[in-house]
Protein backbone atom coordinates (compact mmCIF):
# COMPACT_ATOMS: atom_id res chain seq x y z
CA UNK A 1 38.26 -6.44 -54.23
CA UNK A 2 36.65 -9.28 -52.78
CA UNK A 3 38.79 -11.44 -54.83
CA UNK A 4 41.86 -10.11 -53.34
CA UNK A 5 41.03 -10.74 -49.72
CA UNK A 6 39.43 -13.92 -50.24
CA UNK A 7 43.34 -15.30 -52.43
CA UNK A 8 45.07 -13.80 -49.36
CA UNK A 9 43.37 -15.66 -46.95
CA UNK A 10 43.98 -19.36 -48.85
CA UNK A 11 47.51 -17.76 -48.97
CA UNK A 12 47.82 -17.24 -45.10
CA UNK A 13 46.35 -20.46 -43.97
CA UNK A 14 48.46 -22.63 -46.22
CA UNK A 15 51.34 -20.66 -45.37
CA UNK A 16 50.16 -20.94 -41.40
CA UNK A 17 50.19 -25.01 -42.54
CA UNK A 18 53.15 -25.64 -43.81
CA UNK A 19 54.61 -23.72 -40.98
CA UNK A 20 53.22 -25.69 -38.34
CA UNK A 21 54.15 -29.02 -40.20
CA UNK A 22 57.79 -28.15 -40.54
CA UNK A 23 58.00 -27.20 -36.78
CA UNK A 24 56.43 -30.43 -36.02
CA UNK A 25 58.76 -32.43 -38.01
CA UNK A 26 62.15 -30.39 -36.87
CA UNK A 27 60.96 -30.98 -33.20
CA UNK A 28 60.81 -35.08 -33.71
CA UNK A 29 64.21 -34.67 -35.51
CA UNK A 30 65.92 -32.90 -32.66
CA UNK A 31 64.58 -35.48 -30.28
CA UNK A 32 65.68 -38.60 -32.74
CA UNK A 33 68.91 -36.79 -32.65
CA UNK A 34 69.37 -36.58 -29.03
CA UNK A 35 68.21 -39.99 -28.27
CA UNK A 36 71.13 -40.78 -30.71
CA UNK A 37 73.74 -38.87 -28.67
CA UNK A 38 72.12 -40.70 -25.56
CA UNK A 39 72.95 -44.21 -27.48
CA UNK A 40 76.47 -43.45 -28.42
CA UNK A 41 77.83 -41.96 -25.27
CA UNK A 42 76.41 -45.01 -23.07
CA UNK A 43 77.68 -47.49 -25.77
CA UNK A 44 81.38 -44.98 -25.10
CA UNK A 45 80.59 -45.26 -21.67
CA UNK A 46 84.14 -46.00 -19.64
CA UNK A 47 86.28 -45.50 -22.51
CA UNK A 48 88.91 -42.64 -23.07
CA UNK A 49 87.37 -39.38 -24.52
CA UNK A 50 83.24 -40.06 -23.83
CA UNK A 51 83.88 -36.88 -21.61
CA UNK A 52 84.63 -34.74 -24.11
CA UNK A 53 81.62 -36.28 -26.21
CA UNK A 54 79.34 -35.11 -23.87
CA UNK A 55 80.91 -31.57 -23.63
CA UNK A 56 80.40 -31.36 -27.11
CA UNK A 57 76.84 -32.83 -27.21
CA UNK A 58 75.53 -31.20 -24.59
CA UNK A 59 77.82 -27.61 -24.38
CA UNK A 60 76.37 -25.05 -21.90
CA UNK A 61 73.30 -27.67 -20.71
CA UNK A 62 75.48 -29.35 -17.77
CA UNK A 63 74.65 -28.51 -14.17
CA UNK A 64 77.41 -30.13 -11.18
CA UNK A 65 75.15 -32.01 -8.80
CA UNK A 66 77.80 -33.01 -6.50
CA UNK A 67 81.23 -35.65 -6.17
CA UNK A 68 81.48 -38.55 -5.26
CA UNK A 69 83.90 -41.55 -4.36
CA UNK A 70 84.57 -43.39 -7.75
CA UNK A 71 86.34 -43.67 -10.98
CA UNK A 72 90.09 -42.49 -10.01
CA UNK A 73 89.11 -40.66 -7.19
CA UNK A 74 86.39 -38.79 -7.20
CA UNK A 75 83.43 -38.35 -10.04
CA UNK A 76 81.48 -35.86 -10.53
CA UNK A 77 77.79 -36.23 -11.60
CA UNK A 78 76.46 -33.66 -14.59
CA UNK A 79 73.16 -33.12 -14.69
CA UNK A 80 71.84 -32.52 -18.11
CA UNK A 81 69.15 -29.37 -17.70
CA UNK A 82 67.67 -29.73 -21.46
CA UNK A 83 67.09 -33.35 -21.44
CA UNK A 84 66.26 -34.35 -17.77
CA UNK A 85 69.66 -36.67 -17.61
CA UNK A 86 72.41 -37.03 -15.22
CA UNK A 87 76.34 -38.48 -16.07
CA UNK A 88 78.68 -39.13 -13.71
CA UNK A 89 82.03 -38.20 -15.51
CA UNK A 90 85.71 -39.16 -14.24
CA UNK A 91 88.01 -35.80 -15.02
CA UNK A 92 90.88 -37.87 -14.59
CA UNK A 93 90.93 -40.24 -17.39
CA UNK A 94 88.13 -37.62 -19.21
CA UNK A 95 85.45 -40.74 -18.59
CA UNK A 96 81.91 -40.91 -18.29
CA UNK A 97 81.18 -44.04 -15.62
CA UNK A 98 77.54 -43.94 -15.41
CA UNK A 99 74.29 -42.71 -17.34
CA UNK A 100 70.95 -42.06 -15.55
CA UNK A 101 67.11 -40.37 -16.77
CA UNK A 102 66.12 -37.83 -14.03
CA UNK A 103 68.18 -36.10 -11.45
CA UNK A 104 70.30 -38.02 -9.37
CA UNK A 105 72.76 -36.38 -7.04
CA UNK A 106 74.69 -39.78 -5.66
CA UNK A 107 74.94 -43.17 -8.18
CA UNK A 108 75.63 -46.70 -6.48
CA UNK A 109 79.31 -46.96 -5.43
CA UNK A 110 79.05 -50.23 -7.75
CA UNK A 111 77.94 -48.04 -11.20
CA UNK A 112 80.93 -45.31 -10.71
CA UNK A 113 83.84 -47.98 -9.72
């Protein structure tokens, strides 16, 4: 009997280990992979279809901070809830004009031209 209980406990704590391992390691993958999005929609940045990039990269996690004079018009600046970054996107030409870290409700007139 005491065989038993002690087999079960290796049993749990590796299990417990490997668990926690393969959390840690999906968790620096999903950030690798966002800092990637990041990368290719500033490198997009002003070019026909970036707007629908981040649509698809960041579906559902986009908050409207407010419009602004620029781009054709008027832009309106997305604020990216999951990943603490805000993108000032043209719906006119479906452009994003300017990328920022943090919240920021108004760019420079000279970033969203």
């Amino acid at each position: 009997m005491k065989l038993n209980s002690v087999v079960a406990r290796w049993l749990l704590v590796g299990l417990l280990t490997v668990s926690g391992t393969a959390s840690l390691t999906f968790s620096a993958q999903a950030q690798d992979s966002f800092e990637k999005k990041i990368e290719q929609v500033s490198k997009n940045k002003g070019q026909a279809g970036s707007g629908d990039m981040i649509r698809r990269f960041f579906y559902g996690d986009l908050l409207p901070l407010g419009v602004q004079p620029g781009g054709a018009g008027m832009v309106v600046n997305l604020y990216n809830k999951a990943n603490d970054y805000t993108f000032s996107y043209c719906a006119t030409y479906d452009v994003v004009v300017a990328i920022k870290k943090g919240r920021v409700a108004l760019f420079p007139s000279d970033e969203v031209k």
